[in-house]
C-alpha atoms as a PDB file:
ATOM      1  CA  UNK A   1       0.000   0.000   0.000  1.00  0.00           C
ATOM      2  CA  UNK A   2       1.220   3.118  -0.987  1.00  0.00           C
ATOM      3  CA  UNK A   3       1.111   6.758   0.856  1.00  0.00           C
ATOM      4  CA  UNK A   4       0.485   9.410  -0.590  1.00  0.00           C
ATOM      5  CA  UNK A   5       3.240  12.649  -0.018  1.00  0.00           C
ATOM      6  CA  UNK A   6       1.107  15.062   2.147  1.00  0.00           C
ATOM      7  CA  UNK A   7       2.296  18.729   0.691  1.00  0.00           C
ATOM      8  CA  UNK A   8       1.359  21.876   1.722  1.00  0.00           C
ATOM      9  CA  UNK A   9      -0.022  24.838  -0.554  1.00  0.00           C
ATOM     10  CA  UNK A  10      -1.419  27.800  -1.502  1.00  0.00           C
ATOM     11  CA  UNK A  11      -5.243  27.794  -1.656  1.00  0.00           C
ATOM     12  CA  UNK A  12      -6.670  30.414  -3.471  1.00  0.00           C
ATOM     13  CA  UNK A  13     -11.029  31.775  -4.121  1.00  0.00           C
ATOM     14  CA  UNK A  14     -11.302  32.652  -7.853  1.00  0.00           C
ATOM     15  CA  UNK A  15     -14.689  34.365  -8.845  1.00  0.00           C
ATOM     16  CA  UNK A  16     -16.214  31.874 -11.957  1.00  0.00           C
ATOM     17  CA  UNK A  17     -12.551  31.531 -13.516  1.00  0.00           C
ATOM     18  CA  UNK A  18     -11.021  28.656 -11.344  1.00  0.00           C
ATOM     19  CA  UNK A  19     -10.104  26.182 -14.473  1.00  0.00           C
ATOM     20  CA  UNK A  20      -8.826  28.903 -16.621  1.00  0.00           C
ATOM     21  CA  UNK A  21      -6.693  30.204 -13.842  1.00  0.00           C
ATOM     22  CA  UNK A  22      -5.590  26.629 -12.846  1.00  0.00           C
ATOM     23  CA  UNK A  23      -4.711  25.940 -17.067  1.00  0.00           C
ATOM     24  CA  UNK A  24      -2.597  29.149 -16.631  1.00  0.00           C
ATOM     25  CA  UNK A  25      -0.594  28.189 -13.902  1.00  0.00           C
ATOM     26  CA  UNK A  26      -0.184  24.770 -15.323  1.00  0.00           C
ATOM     27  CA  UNK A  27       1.847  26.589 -18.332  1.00  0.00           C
ATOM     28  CA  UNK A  28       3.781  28.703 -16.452  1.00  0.00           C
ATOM     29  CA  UNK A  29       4.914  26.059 -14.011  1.00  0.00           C
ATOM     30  CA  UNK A  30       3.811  22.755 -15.687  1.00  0.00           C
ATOM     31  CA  UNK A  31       2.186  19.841 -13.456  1.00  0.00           C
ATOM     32  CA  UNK A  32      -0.978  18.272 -13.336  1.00  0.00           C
ATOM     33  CA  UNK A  33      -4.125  20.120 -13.140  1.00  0.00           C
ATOM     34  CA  UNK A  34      -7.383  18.132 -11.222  1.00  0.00           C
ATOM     35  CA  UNK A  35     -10.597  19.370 -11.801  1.00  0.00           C
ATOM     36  CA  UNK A  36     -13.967  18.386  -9.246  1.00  0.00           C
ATOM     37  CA  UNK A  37     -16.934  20.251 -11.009  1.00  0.00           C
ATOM     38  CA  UNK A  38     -20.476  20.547  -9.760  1.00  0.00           C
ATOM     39  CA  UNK A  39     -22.599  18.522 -12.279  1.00  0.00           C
ATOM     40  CA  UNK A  40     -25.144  21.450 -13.228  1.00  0.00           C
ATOM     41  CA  UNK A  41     -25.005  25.130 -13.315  1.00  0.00           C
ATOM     42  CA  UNK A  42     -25.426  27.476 -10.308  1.00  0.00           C
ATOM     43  CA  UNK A  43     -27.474  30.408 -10.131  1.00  0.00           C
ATOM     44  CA  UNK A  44     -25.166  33.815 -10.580  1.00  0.00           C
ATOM     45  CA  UNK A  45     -22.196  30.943 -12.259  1.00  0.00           C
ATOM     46  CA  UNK A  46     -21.908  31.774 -16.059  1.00  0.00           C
ATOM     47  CA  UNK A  47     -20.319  28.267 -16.560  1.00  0.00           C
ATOM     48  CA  UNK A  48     -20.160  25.299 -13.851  1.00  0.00           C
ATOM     49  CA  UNK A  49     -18.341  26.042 -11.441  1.00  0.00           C
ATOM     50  CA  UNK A  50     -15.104  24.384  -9.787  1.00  0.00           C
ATOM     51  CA  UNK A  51     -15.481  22.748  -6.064  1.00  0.00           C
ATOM     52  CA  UNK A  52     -11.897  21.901  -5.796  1.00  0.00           C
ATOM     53  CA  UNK A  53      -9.412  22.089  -8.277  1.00  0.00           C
ATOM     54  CA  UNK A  54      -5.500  21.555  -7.872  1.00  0.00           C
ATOM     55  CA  UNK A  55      -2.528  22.128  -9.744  1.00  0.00           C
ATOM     56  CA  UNK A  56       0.319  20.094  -8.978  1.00  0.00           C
ATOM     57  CA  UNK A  57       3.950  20.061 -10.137  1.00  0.00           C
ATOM     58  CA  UNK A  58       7.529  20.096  -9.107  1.00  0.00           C
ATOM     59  CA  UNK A  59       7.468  23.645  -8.366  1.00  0.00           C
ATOM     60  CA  UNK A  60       4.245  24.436  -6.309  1.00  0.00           C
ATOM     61  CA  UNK A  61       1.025  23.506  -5.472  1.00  0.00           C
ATOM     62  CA  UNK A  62      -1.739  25.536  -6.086  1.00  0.00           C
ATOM     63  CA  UNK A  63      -5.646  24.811  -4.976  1.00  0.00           C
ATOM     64  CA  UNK A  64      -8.171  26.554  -5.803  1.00  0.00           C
ATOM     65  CA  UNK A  65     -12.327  26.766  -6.257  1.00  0.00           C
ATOM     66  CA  UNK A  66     -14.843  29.017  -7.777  1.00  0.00           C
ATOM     67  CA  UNK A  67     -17.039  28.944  -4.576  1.00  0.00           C
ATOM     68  CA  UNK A  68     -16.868  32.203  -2.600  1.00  0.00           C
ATOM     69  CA  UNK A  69     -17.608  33.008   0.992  1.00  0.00           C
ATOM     70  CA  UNK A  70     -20.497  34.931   1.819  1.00  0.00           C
ATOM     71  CA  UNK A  71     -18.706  37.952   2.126  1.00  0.00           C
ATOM     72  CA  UNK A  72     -17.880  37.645  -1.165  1.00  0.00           C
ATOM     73  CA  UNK A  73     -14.396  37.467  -3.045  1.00  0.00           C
ATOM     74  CA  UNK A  74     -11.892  40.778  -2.011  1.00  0.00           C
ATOM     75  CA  UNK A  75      -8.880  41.478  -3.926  1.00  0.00           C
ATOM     76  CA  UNK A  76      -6.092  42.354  -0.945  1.00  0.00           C
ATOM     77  CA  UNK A  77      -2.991  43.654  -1.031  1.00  0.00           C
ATOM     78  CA  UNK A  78      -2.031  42.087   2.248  1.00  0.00           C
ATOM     79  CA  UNK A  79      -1.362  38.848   0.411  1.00  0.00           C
ATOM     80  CA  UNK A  80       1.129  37.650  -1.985  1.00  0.00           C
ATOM     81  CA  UNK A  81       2.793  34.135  -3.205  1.00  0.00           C
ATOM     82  CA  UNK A  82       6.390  33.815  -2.321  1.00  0.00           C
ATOM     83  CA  UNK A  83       8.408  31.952  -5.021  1.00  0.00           C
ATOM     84  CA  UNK A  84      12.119  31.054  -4.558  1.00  0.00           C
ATOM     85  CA  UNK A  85      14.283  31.607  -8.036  1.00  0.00           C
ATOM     86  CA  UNK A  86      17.467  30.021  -8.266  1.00  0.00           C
ATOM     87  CA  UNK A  87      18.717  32.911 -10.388  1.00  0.00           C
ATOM     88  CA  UNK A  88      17.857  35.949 -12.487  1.00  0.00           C
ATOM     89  CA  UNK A  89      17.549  34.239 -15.573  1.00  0.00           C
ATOM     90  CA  UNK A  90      14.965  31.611 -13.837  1.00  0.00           C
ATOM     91  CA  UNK A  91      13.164  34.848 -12.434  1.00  0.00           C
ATOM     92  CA  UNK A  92      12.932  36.092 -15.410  1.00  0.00           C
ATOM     93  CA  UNK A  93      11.809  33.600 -17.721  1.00  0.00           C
ATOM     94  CA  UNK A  94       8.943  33.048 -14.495  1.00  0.00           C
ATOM     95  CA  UNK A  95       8.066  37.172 -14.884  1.00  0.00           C
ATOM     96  CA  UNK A  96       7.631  36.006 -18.770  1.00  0.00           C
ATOM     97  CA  UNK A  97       5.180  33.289 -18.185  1.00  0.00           C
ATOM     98  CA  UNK A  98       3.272  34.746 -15.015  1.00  0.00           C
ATOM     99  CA  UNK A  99       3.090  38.565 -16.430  1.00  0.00           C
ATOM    100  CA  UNK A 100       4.220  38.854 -20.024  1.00  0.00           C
ATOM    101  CA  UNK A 101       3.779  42.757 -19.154  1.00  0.00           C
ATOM    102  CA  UNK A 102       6.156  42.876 -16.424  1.00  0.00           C
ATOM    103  CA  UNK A 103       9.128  41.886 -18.792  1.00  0.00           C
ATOM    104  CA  UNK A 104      10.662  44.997 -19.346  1.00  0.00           C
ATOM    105  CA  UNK A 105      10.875  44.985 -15.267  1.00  0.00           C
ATOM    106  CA  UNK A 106      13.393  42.233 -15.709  1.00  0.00           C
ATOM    107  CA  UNK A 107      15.330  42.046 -12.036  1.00  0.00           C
ATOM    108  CA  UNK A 108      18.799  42.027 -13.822  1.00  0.00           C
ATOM    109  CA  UNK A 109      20.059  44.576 -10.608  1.00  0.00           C
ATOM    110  CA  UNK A 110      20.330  41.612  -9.327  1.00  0.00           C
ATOM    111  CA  UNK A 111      17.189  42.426  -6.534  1.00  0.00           C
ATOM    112  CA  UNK A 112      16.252  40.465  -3.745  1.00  0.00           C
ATOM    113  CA  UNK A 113      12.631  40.259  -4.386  1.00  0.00           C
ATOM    114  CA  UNK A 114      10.662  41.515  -7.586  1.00  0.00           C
ATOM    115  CA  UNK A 115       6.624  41.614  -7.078  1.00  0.00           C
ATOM    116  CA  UNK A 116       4.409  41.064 -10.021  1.00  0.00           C
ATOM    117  CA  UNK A 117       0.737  40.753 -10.587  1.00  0.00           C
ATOM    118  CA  UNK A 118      -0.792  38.093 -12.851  1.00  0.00           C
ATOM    119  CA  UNK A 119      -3.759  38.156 -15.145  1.00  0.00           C
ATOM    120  CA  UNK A 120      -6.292  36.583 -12.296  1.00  0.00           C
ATOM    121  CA  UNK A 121      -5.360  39.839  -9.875  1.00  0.00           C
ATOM    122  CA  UNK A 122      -3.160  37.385  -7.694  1.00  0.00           C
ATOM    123  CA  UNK A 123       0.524  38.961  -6.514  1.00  0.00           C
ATOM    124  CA  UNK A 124       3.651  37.176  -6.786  1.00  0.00           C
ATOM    125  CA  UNK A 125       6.697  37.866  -4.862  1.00  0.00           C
ATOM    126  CA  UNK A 126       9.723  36.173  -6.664  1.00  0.00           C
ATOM    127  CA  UNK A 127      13.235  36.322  -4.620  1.00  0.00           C
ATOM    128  CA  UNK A 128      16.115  35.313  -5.174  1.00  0.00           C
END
């Protein structure tokens, strides 16, 4: 019998865009994306919407769902993704997959930490 590797992650509430945002992160980082749907539409949902969805690969692991809390889904700026980056160039070619608009911010100073936002309003921090 085999166990499975228990690894933590990042979870984060998308809005109705869960898969899309998952398939993005899956070709910036690669992986395996895993998808649990509802089986029918929900009222306010424009498409079905995600329970639990996953992507995991080498690099991170990323969980996600399109069901909000009652509150609602906020946008905050007190919250960002840490990333370790072996080197500039990795950094880089991460800023170019992530945030394609970010690129002419390439971190060849040689900074400690570059922050970039990605398409799905979440904030990266990516050190070196």
């Amino acid at each position: 019998q085999q166990r499975t590797k228990l690894m933590s992650g990042i979870f984060i509430t998308f809005s109705g865009n869960c898969k899309q945002a998952l398939m993005f992160y899956q070709a910036c980082f690669g992986g395996e994306v895993q998808i649990e749907s509802l089986e029918s539409p929900l009222q306010g949902y424009s498409e079905i919407p995600v329970i639990s969805g996953s992507l995991l690969s080498d690099r991170i692991t990323i969980h996600g769902s399109d069901l909000v809390h009652n509150e609602g889904r906020q946008i905050g700026n007190y919250m960002s993704i840490f990333l370790p980056c072996r080197d500039d160039l990795e950094r880089n070619a991460i800023i170019a997959r992530l945030a394609p608009e970010y690129v002419g911010i390439r971190a060849d100073e040689g900074l400690a930490l570059v922050e970039v936002t990605d398409p799905f309003d979440v904030r990266w921090v990516l050190g070196i």
